[in-house]
C-alpha atoms as a PDB file:
ATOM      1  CA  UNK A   1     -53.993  27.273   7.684  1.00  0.00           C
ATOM      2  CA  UNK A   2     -50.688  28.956   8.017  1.00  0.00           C
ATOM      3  CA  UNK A   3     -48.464  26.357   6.627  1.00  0.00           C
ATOM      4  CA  UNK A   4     -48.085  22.716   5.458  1.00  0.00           C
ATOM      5  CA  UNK A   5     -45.552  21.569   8.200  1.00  0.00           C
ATOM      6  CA  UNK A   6     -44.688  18.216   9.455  1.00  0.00           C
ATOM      7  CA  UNK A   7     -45.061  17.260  12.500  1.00  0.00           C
ATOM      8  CA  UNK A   8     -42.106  15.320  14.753  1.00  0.00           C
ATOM      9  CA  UNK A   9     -38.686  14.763  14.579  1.00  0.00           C
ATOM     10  CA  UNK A  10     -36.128  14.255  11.957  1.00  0.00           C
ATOM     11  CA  UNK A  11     -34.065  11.252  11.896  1.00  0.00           C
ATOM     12  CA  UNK A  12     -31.327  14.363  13.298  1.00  0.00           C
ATOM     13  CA  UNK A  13     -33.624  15.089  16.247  1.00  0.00           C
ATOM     14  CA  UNK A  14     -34.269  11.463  17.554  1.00  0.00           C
ATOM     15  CA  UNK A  15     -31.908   9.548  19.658  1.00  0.00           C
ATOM     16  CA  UNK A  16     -32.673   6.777  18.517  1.00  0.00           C
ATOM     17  CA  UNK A  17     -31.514   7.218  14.758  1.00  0.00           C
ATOM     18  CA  UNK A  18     -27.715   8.467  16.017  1.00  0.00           C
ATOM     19  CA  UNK A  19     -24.431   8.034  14.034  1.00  0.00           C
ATOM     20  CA  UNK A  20     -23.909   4.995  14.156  1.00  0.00           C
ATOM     21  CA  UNK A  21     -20.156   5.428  12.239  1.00  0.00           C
ATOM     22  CA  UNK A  22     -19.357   8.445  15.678  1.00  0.00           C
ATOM     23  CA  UNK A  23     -20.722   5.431  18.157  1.00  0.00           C
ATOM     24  CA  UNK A  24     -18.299   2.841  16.685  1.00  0.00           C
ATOM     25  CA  UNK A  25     -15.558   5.097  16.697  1.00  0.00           C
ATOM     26  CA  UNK A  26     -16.370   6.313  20.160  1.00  0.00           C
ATOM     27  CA  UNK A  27     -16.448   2.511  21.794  1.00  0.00           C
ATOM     28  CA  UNK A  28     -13.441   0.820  19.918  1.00  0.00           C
ATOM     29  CA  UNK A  29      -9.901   1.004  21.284  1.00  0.00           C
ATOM     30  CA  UNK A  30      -7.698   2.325  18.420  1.00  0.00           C
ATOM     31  CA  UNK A  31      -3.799   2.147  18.749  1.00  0.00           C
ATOM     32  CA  UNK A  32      -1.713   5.277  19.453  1.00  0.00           C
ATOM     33  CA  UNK A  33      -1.131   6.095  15.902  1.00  0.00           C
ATOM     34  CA  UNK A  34      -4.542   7.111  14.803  1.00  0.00           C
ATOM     35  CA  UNK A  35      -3.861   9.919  16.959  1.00  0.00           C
ATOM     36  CA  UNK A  36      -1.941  11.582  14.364  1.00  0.00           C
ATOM     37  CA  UNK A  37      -3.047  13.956  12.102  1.00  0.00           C
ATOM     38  CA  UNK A  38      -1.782  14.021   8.701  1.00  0.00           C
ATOM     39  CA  UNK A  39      -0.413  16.652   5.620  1.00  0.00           C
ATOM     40  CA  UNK A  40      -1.440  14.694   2.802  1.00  0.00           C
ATOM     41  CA  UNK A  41      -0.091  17.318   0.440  1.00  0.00           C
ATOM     42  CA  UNK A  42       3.348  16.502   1.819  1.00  0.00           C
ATOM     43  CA  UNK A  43       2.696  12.654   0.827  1.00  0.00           C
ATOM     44  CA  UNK A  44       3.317  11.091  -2.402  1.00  0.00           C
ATOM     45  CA  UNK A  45       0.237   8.472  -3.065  1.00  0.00           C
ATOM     46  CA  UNK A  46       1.133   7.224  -6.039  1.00  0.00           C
ATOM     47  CA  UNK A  47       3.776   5.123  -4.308  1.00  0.00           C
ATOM     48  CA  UNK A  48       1.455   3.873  -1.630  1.00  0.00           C
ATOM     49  CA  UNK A  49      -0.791   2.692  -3.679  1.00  0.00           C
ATOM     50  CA  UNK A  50       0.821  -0.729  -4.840  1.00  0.00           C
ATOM     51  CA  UNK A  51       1.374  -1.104  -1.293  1.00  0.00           C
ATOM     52  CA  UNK A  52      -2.308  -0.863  -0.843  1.00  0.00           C
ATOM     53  CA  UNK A  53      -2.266  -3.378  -3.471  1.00  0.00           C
ATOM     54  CA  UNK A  54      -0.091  -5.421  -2.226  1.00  0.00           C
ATOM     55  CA  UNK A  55      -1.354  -5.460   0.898  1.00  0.00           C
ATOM     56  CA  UNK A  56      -4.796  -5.818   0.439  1.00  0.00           C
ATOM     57  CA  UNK A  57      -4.069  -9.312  -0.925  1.00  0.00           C
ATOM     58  CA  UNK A  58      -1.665 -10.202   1.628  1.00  0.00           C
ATOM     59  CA  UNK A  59      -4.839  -9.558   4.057  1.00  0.00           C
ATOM     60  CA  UNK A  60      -7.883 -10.642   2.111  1.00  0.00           C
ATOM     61  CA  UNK A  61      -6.876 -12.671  -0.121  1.00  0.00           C
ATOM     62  CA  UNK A  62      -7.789 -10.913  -3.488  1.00  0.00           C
ATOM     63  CA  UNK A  63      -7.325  -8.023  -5.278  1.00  0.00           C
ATOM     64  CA  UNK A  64      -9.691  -5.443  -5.266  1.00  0.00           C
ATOM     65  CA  UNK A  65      -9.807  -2.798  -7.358  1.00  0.00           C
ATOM     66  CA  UNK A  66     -13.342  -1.247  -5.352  1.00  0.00           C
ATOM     67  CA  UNK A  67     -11.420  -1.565  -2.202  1.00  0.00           C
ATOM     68  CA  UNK A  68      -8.198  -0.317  -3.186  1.00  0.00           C
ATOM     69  CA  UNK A  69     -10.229   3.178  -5.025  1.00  0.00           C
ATOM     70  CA  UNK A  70     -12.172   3.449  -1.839  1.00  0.00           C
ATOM     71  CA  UNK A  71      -9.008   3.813  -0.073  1.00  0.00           C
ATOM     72  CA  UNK A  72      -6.976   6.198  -2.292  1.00  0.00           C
ATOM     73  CA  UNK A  73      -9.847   8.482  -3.070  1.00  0.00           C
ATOM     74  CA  UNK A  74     -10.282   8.875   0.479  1.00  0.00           C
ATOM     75  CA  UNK A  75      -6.997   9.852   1.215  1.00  0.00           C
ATOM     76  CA  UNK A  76      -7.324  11.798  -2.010  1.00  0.00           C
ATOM     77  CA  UNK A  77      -9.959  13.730  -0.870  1.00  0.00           C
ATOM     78  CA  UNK A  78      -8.818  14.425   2.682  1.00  0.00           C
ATOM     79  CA  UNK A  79      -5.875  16.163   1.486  1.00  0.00           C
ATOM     80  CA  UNK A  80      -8.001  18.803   0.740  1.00  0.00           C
ATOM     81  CA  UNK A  81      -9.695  19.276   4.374  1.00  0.00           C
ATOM     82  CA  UNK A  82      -7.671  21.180   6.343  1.00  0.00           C
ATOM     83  CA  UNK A  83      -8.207  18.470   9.366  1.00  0.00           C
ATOM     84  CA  UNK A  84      -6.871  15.894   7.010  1.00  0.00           C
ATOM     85  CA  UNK A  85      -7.768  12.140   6.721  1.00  0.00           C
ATOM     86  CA  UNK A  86      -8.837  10.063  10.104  1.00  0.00           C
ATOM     87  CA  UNK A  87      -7.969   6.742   9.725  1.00  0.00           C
ATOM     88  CA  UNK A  88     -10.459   5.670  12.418  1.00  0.00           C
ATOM     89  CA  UNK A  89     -13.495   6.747   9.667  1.00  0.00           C
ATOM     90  CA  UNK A  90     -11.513   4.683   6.963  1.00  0.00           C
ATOM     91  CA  UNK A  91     -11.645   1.729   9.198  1.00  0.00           C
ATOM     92  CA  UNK A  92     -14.732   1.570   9.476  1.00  0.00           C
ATOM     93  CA  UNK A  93     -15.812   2.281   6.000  1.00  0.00           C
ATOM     94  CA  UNK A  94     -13.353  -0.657   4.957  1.00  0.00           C
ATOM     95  CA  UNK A  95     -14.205  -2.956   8.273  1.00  0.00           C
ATOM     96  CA  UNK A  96     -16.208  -5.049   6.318  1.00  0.00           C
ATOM     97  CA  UNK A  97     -14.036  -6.119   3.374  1.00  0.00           C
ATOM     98  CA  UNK A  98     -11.044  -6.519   6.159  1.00  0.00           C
ATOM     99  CA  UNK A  99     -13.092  -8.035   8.799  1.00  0.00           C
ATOM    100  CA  UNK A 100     -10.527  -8.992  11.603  1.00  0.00           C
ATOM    101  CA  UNK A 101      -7.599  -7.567   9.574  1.00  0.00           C
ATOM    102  CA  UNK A 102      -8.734  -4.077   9.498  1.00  0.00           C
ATOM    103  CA  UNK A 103      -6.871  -2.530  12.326  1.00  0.00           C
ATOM    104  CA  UNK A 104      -3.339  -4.269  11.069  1.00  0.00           C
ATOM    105  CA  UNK A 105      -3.745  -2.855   7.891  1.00  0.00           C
ATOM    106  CA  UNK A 106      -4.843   0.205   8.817  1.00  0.00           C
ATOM    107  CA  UNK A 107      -2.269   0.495  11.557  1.00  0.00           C
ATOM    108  CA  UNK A 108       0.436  -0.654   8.832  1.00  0.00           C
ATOM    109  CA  UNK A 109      -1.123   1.916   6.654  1.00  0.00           C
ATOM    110  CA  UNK A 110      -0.839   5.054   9.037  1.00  0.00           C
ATOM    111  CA  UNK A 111       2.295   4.401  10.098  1.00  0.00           C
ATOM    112  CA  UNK A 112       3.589   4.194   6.203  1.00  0.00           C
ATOM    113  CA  UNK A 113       1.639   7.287   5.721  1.00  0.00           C
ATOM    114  CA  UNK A 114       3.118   9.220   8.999  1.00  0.00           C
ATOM    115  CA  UNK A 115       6.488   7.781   7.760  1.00  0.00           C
ATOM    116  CA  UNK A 116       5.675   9.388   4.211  1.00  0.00           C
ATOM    117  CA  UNK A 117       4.884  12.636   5.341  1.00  0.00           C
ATOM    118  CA  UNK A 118       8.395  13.043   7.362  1.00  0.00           C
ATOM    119  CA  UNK A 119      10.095  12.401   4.329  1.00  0.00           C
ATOM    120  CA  UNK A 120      11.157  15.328   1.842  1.00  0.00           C
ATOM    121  CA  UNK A 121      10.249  12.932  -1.113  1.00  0.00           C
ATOM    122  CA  UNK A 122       6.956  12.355   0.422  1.00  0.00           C
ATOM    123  CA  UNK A 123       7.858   8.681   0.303  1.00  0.00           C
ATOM    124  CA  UNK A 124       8.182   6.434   3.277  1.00  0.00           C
ATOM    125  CA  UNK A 125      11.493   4.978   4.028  1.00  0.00           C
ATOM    126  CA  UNK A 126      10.409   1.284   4.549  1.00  0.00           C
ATOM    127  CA  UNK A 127       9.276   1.609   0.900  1.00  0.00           C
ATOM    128  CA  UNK A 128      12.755   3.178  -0.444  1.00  0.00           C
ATOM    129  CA  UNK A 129      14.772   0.557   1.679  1.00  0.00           C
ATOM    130  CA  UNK A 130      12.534  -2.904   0.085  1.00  0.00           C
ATOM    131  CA  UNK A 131      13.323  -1.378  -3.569  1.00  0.00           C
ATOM    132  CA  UNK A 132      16.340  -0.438  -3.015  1.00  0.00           C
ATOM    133  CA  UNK A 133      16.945  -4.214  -1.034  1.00  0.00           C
ATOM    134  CA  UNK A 134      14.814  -5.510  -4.552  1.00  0.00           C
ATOM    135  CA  UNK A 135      17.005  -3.690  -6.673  1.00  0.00           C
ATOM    136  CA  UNK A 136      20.217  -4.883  -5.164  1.00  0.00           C
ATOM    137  CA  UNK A 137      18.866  -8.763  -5.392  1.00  0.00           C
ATOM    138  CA  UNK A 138      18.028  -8.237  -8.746  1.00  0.00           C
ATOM    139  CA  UNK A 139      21.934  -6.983  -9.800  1.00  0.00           C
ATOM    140  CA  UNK A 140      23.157 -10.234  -7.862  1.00  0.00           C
ATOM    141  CA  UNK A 141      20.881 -12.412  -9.932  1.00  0.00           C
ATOM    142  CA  UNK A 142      22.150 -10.297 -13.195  1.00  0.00           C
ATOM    143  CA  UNK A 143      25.617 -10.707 -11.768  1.00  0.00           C
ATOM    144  CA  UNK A 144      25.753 -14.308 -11.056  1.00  0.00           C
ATOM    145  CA  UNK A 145      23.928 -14.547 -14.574  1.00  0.00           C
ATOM    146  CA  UNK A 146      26.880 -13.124 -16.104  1.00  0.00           C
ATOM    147  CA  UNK A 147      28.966 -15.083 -15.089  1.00  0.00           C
ATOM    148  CA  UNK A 148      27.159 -17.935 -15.951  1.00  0.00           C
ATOM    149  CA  UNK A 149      27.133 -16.629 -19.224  1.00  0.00           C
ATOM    150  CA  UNK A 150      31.201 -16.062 -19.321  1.00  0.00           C
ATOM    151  CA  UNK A 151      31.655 -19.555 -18.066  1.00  0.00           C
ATOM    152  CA  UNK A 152      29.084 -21.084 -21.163  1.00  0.00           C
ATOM    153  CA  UNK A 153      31.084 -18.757 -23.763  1.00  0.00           C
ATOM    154  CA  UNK A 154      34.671 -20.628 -22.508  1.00  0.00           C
ATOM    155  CA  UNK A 155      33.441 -23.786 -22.499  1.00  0.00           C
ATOM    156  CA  UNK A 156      32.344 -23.076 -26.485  1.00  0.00           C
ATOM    157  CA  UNK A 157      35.832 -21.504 -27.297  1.00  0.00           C
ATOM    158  CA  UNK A 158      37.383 -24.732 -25.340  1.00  0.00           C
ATOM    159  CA  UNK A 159      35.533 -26.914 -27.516  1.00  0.00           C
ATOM    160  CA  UNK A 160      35.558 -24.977 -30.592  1.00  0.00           C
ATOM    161  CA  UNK A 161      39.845 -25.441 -29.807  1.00  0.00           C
ATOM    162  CA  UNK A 162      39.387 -28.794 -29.147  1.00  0.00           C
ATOM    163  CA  UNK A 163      37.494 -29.807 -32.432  1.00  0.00           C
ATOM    164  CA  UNK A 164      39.648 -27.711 -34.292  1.00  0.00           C
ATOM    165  CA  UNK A 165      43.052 -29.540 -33.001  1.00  0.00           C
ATOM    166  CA  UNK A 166      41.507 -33.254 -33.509  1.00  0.00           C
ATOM    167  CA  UNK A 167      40.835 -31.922 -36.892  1.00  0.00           C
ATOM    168  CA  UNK A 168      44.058 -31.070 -38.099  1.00  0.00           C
ATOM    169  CA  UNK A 169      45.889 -34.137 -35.885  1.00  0.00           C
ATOM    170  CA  UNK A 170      43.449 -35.984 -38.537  1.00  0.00           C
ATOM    171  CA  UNK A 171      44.636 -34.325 -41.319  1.00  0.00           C
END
């Protein structure tokens, strides 16, 4: 005998055993975005990931920690590939803890990410403008609790002065 060889096909070889990921991707309508590639070096994650976060709840309903990691270490490691990250394999791969949802998230997502990546910080300016629109709520609050403040310390010196004049019209 010359060899011990197998006979048939490999799953590769038969039809029948296809990518099923390529098939889904092939036969789903995916919005315009997808369509653009990404620099993920030029992208800073670590802000997009309580986004991610944030979202994921907004969406699901719960925060998932598996989820969420599947998400950043795939963006993680498509920075390295020259081709860069396709958001219609990372739809699928997350389809089934979105279900319905997945598209608007990931639609949300790439257009944060596209955003991100035209941005010298590497951070998207719909991020920049809700902290800096947080930020500026937050010094009215500390503002208007200031003066709340200066309007509890006069009514102590007014009645510190008033308990100090019926004291000596006693006297």
């Amino acid at each position: 005998m010359a060899g011990n060889f197998f006979k048939g096909t490999s799953t590769d070889q038969d039809s029948r055993f296809g990518d099923k990921e390529r098939k889904l991707i092939m036969n789903k309508q995916w919005p315009e975005v997808f369509n653009r590639k990404l620099n993920m070096k030029n992208i800073d994650l670590s802000v997009i990931k309580p986004w991610i976060e944030k979202k994921m709840i907004q969406y699901i309903g719960i925060e998932d920690e598996v989820v969420q990691r599947q998400i950043i270490n795939y963006l993680e490691q498509q920075s390295e590939d020259i081709r860069g990250p396709d958001p219609k394999v990372l739809s699928i791969q997350i389809m089934g803890y979105f279900e319905k949802n997945t598209l608007p998230f990931m639609t949300e997502l790439w257009n944060l990410l596209v955003d991100a990546e035209g941005q010298d910080s590497g951070i998207p300016n719909q991020l920049l403008d809700s902290k800096k629109l947080e930020y500026e709520e937050k010094k009215k609050e500390l503002q208007r609790l200031l003066e709340r403040q200066k309007q509890l310390y006069q009514a102590i010196e007014y009645a510190e002065k008033s308990r100090k004049k019926t004291k000596t019209e006693q006297q």
